[in-house]
Protein backbone atom coordinates (compact mmCIF):
# COMPACT_ATOMS: atom_id res chain seq x y z
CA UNK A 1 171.87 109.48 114.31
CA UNK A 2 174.94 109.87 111.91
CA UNK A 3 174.92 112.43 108.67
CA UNK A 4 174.43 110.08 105.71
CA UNK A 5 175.02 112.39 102.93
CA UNK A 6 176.23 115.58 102.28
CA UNK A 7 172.86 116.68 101.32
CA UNK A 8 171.84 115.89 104.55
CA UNK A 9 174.40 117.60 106.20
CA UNK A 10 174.02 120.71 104.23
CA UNK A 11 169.99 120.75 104.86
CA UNK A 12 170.62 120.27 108.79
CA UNK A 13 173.26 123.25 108.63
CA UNK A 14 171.04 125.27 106.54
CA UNK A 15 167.97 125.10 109.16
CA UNK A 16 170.47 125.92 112.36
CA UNK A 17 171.80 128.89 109.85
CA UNK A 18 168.04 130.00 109.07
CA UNK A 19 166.76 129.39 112.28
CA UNK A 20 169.26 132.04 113.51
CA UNK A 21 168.94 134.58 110.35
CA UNK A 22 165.06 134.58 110.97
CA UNK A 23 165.83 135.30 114.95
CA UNK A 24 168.17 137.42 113.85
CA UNK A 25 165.29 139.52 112.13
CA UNK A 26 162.75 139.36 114.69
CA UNK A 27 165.59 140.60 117.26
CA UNK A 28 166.58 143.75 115.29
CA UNK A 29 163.16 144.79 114.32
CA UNK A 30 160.71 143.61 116.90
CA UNK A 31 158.56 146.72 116.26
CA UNK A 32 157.83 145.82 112.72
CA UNK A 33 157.37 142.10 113.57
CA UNK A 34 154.18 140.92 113.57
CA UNK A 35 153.09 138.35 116.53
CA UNK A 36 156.65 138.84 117.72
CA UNK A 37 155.56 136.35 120.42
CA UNK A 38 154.43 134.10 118.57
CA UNK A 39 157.43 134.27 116.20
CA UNK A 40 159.65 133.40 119.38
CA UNK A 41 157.40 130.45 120.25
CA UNK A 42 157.79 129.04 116.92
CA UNK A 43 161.79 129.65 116.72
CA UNK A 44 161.44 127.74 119.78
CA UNK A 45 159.81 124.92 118.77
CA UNK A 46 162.07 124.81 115.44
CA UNK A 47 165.21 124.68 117.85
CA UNK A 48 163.84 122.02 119.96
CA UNK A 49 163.11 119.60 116.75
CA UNK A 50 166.32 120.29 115.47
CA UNK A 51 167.83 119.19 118.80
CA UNK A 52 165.84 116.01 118.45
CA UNK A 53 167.12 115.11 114.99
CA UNK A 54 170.43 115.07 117.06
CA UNK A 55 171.52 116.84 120.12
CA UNK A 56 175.48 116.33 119.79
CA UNK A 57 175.25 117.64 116.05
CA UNK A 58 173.17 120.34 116.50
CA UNK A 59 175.73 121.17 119.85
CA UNK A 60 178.94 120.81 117.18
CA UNK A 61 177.00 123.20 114.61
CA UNK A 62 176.30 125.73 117.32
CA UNK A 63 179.98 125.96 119.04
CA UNK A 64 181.61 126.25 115.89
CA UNK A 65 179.73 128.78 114.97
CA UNK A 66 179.68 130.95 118.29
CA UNK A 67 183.62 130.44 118.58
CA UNK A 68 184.69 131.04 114.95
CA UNK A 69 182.95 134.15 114.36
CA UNK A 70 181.58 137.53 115.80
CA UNK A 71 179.25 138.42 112.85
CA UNK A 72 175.72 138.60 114.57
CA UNK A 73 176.92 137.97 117.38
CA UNK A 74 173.47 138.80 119.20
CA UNK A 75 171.00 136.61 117.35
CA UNK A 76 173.94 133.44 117.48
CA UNK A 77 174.38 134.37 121.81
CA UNK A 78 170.76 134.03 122.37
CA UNK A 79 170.25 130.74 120.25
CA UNK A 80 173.26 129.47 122.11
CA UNK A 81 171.85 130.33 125.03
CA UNK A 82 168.18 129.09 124.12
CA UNK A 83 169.87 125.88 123.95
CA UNK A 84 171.65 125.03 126.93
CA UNK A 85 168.54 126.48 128.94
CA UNK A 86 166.90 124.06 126.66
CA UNK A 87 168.96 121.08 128.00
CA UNK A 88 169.74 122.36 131.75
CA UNK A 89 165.90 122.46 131.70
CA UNK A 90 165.86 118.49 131.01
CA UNK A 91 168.89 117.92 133.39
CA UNK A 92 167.59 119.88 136.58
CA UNK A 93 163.62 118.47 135.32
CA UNK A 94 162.12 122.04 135.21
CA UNK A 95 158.17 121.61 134.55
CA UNK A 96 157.61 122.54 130.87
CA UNK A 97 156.03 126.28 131.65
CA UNK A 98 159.46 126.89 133.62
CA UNK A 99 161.30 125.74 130.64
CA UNK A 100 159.23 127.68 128.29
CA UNK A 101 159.53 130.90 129.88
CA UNK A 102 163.42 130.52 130.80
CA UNK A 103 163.94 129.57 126.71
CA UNK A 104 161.78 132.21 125.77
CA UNK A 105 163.57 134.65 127.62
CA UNK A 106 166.66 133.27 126.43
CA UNK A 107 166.19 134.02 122.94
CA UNK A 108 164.67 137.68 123.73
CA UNK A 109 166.62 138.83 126.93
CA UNK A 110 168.62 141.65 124.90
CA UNK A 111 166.07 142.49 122.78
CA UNK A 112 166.52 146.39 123.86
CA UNK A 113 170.46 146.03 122.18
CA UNK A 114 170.27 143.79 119.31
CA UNK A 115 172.15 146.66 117.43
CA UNK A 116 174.70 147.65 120.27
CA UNK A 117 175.40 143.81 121.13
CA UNK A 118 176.75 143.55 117.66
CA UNK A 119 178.40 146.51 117.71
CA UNK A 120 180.61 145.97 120.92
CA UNK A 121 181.25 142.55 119.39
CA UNK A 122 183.06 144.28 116.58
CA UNK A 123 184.64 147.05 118.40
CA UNK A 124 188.19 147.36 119.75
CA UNK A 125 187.49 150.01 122.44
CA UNK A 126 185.98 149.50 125.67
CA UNK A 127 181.96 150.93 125.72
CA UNK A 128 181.55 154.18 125.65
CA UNK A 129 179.86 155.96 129.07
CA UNK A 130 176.34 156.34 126.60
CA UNK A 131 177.26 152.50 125.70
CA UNK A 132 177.59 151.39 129.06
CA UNK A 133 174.41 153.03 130.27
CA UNK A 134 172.65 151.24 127.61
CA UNK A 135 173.75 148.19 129.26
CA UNK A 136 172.97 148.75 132.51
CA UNK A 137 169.81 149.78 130.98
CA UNK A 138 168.95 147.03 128.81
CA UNK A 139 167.56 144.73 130.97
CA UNK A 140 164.75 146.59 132.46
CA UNK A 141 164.01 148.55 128.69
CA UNK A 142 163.59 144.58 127.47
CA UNK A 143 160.80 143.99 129.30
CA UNK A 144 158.89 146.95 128.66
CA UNK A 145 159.56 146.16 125.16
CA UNK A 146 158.60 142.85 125.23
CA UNK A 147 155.21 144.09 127.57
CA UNK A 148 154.95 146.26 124.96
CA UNK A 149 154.81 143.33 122.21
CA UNK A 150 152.33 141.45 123.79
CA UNK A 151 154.21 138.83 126.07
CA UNK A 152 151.65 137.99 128.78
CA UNK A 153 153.98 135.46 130.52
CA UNK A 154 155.20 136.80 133.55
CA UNK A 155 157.63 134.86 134.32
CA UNK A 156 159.14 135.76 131.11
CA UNK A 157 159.00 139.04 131.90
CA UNK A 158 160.39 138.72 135.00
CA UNK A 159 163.67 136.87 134.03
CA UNK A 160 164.37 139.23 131.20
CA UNK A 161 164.36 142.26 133.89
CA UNK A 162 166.61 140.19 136.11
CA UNK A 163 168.92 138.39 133.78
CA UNK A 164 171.73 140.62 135.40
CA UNK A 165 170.91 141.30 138.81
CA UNK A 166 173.78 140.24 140.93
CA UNK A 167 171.85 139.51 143.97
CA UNK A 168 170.69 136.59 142.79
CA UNK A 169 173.87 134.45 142.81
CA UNK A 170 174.34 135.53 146.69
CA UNK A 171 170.97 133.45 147.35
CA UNK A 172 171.08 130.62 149.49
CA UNK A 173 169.86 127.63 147.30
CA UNK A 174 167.77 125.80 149.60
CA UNK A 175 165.35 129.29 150.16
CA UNK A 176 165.92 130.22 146.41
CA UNK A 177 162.00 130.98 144.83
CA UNK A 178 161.50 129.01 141.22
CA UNK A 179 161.65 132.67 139.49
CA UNK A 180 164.82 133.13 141.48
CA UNK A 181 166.42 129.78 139.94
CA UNK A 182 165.09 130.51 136.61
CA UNK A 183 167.06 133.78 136.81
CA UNK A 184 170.35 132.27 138.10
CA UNK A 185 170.50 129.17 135.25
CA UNK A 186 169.41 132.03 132.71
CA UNK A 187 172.70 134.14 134.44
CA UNK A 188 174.96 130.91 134.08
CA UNK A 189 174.03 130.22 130.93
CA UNK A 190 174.72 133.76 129.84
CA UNK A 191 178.05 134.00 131.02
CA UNK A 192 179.56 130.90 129.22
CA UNK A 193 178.38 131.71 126.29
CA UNK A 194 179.79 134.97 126.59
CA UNK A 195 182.97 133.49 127.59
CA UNK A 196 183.40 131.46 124.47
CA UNK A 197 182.25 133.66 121.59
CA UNK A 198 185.29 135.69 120.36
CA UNK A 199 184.96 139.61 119.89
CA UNK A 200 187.58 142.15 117.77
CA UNK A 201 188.72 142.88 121.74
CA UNK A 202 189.23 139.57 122.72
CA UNK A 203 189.35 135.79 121.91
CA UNK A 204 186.73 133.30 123.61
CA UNK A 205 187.95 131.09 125.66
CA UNK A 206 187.95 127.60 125.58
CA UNK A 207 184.71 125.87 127.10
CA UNK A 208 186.47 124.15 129.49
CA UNK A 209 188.33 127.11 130.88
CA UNK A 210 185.02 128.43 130.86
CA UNK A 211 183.22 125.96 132.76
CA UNK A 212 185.69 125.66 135.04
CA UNK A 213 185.55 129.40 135.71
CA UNK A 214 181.53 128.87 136.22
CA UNK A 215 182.60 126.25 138.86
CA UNK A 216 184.91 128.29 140.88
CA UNK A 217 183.13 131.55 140.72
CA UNK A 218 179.94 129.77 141.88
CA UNK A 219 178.26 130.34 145.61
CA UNK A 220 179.77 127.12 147.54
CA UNK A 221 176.21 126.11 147.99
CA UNK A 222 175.01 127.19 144.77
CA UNK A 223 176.54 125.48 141.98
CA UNK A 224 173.52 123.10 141.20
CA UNK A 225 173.21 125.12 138.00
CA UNK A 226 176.69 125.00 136.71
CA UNK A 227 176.91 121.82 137.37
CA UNK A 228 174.14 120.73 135.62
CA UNK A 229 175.70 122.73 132.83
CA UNK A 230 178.90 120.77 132.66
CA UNK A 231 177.02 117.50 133.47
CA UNK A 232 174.94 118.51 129.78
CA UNK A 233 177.22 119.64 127.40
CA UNK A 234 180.35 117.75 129.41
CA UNK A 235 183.58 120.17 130.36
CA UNK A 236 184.67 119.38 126.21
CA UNK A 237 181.37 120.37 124.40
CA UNK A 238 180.79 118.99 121.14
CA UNK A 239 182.31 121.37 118.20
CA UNK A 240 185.07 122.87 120.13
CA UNK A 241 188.81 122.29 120.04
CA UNK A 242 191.45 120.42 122.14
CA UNK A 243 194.86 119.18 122.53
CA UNK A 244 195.55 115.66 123.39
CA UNK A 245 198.03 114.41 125.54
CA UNK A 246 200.02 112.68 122.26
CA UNK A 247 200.41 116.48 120.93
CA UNK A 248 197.65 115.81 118.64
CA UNK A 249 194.46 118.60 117.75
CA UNK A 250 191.56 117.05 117.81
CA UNK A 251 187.99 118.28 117.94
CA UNK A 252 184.99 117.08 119.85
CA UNK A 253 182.45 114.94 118.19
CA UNK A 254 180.14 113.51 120.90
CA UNK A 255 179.52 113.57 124.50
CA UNK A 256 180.07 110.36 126.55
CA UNK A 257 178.61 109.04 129.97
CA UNK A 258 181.58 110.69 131.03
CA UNK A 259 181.60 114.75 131.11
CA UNK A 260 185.43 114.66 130.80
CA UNK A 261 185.70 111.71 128.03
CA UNK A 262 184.39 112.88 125.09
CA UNK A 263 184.39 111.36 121.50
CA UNK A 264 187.31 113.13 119.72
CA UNK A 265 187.70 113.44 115.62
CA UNK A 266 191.66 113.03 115.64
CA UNK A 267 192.81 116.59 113.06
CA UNK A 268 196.18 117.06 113.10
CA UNK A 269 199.41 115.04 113.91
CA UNK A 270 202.44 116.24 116.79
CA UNK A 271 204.14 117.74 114.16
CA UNK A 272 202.03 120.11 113.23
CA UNK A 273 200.65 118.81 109.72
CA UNK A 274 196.88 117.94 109.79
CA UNK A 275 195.86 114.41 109.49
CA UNK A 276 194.89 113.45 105.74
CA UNK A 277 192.29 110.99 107.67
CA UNK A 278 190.77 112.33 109.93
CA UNK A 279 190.02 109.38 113.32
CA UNK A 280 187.42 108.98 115.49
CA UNK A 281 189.00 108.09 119.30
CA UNK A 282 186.66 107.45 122.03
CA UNK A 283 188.68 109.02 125.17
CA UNK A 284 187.16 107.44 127.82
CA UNK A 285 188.49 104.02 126.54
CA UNK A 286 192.13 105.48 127.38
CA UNK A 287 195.00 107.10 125.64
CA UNK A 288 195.36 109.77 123.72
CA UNK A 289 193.51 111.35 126.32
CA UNK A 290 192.99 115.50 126.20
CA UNK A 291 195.87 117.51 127.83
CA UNK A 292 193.68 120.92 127.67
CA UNK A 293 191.02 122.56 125.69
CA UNK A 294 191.77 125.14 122.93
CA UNK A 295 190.25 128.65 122.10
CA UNK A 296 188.51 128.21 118.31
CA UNK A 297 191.02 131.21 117.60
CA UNK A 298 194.22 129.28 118.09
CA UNK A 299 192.98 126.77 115.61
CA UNK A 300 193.55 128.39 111.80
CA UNK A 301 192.51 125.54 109.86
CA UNK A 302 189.80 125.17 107.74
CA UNK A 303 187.65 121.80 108.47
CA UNK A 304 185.63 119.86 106.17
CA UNK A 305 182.67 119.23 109.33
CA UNK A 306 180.80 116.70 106.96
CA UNK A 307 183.05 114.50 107.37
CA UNK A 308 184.10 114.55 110.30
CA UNK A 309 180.50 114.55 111.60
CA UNK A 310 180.53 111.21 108.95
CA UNK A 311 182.45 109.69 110.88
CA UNK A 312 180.21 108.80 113.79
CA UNK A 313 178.75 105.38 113.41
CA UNK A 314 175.85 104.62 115.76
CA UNK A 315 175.90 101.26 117.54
């Protein structure tokens, strides 16, 4: 699918923006929601149709907007996160009541510090010791909550409460339970999206330098999951920033076959100057290939992303 018109564009960004205002919502008050789980479902099943308009858009929508900003930061980590479960859950070919409950506790797994999430996102300091007992906290506090607000899935339940429970990366793969792997992609997941969301206390990283992190820091025999992370979004997800070999900036468009080949939206020239036509340049068909990736926050310019989503021209 390409963007035909701006109207188009603006309609497609204005669902992905509402989709997260309205989880957003449901995420700061869950108390006063009512059918909170049924309000998840249905945020679910928005996300998903999105996704099918266009995954590599709705992947370029999503980075720039959990790399660009820290504003609420909780309700954009969890749909980031809802999402690649979303499409690790098609890579590894989870049954769809696996993938429902590891999406579903994707998009609810700090539902117990929607408020302090955003708050460390914005703070200098480090967490406070009554901060940092919230987090160690928040885990187990989510699932009462959720209990509490009527989830009957139990599997749900159960990877909220384990979401950060060390133990589970130490398990040997080929004796890991199906609750145990749910927990462990829901734990990889977590951790690269917190690695490339920026917060007042630090920059995110680049995605590569994040997956590549996932890769090294995983169990020798347990790196199905990161793998299957990289081999989804690719090492240069759509939406995110890189440097090409030429000395050209450039930003992803689409994925390829290839995870380290991407489709690249040519911004800016050697010199510095940004390119007054933007060009598409499929990498895998040779040079200017890409030297590294770039944090969001090394890139100042302002980006007209109609455009340069316009430029993609299906087959």
């Amino acid at each position: 699918m390409s963007i035909q018109s701006e109207n188009e564009y603006e309609d497609l960004l204005g669902q992905w923006a509402d989709l997260e205002s309205g989880l957003g919502v449901i995420l700061g008050s869950p108390a006063s929601t009512q059918q909170f789980v049924n309000r998840v479902v249905q945020y679910d099943r928005w996300m998903q149709e999105l996704l099918q308009r266009d995954p590599d858009v709705g992947l370029y929508l999503l980075f720039q907007l959990a790399s660009n900003s820290p504003v609420g930061y909780s309700a954009s980590h969890a749909l980031v996160c809802a999402v690649l479960c979303h499409l690790v859950a098609i890579e590894l070919g989870l049954e769809t009541r696996e993938r429902n409950s590891l999406v579903h506790a994707a998009l609810t797994m700090n539902v117990a510090m929607t408020a302090l999430q955003d708050e460390l996102a914005n703070q200098i300091e480090k967490p406070t010791a009554a901060q940092q007992d919230a987090i160690r906290g928040h885990s187990v506090k989510g699932a009462i909550m959720l209990t509490n607000l009527g989830v009957s899935d139990d599997q749900w339940i159960d990877i909220v409460t384990g979401h950060h429970d060390e133990a589970v990366d130490r398990e040997d793969p080929q004796q890991m339970s199906p609750l145990t792997r749910l927990i462990r992609t829901l734990r990889v997941v977590d951790r690269y999206a917190a690695m490339i969301s920026p917060r007042l206390s630090r920059a995110g990283r680049s995605a590569s330098e994040s997956a590549r992190s996932l890769m090294t820091n995983a169990a020798t025999k347990a790196d199905e999951i990161a793998q299957a992370l990289v081999r989804t979004v690719g090492l240069y997800p759509p939406g995110t920033y890189v440097r090409m070999d030429s000395d050209e900036l450039g930003v992803v468009l689409r994925r390829s076959s290839l995870h380290d080949s991407p489709y690249v939206v040519i911004i800016g020239k050697a010199s510095g100057e940004m390119a007054s036509n933007p060009s598409l340049h499929a990498t895998a068909d040779g040079k200017p290939l890409i030297r590294s990736a770039l944090a969001a926050s090394a890139v100042r310019a302002r980006l007209n992303h109609f455009h340069i989503l316009q430029l993609w021209v299906p087959a």
